[in-house]
C-alpha atoms as a PDB file:
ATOM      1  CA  UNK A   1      46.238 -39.749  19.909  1.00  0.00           C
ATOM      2  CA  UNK A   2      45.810 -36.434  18.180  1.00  0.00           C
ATOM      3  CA  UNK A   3      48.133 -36.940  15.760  1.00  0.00           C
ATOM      4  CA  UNK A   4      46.716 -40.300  14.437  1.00  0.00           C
ATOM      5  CA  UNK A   5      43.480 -38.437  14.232  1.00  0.00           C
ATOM      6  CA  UNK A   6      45.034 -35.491  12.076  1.00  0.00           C
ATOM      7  CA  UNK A   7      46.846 -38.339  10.118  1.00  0.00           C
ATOM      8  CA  UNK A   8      43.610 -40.233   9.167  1.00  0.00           C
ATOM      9  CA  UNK A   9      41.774 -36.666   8.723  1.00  0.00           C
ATOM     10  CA  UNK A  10      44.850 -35.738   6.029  1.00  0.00           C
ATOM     11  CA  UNK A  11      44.605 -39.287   4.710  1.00  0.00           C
ATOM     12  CA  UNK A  12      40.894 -38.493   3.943  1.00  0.00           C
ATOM     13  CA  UNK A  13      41.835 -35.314   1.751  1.00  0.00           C
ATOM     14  CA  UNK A  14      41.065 -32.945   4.717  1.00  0.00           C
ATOM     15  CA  UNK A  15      43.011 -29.288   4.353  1.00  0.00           C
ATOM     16  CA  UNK A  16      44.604 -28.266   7.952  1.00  0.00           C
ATOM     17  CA  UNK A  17      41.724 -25.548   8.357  1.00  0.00           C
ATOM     18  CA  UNK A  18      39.096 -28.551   7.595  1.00  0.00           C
ATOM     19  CA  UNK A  19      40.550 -30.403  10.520  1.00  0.00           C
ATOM     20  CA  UNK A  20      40.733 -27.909  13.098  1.00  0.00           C
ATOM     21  CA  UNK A  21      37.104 -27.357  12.509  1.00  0.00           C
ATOM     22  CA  UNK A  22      35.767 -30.679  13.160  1.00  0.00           C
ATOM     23  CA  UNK A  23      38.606 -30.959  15.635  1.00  0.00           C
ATOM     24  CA  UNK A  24      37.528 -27.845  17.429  1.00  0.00           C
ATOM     25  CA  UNK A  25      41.133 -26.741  17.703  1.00  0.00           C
ATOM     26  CA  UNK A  26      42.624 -23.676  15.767  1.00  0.00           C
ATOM     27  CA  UNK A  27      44.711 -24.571  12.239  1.00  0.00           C
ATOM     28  CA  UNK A  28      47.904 -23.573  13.938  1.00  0.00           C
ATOM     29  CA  UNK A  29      47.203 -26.553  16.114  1.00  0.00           C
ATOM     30  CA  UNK A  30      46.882 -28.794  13.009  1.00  0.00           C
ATOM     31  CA  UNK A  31      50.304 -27.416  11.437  1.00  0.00           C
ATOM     32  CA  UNK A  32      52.253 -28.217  14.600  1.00  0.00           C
ATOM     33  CA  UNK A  33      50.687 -32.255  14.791  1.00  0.00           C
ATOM     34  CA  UNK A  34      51.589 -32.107  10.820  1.00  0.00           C
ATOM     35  CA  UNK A  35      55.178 -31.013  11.468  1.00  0.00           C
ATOM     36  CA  UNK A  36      55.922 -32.993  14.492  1.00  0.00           C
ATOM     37  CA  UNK A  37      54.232 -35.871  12.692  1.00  0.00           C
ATOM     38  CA  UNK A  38      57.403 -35.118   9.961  1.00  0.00           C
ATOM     39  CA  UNK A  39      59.812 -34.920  12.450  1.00  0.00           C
ATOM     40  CA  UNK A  40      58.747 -38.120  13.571  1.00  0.00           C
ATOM     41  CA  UNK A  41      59.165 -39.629  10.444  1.00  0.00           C
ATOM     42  CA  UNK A  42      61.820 -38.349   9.153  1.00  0.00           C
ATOM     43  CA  UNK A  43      60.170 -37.422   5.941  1.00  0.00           C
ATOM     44  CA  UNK A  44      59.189 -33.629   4.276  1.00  0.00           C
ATOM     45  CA  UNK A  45      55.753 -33.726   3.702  1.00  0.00           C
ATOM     46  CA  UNK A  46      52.599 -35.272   4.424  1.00  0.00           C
ATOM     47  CA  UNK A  47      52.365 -37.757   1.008  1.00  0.00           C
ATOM     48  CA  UNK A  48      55.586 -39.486   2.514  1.00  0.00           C
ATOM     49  CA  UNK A  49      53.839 -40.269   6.283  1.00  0.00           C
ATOM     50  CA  UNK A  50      50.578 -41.441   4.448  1.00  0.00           C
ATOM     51  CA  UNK A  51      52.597 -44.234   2.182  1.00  0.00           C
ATOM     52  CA  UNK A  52      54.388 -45.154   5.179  1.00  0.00           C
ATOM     53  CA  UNK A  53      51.466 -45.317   7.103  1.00  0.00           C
ATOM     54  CA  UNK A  54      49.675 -46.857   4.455  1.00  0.00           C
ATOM     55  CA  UNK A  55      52.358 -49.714   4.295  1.00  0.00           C
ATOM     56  CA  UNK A  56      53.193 -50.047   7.865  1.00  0.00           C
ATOM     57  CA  UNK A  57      49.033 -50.316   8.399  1.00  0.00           C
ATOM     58  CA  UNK A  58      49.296 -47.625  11.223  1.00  0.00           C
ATOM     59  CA  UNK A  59      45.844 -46.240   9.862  1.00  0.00           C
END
């Protein structure tokens, strides 16, 4: 659940600090959804999850 959040909040131009702080968790929080969220899919940064997402309508 958290990570779609983070995910739409990244889509939406958010920076990781941004996100914790509407979030109300700390940025290091952020950075571990964002890696795990690589890991996941097998990509190496965030512009590769939102075109996937973006195609695969996950958002």
């Amino acid at each position: 659940r958290r990570e779609k959040e983070i995910l739409q909040l990244v889509t939406e131009g958010l920076t990781s600090s941004q996100i914790a702080e509407k979030l109300f968790i700390s940025p290091h929080t952020v950075e571990t959804h964002r890696k795990n969220l690589m890991e996941k899919f097998d990509v190496n940064n965030m512009t590769a999850i939102i075109k996937y997402a973006t195609e695969f309508k996950l958002l």
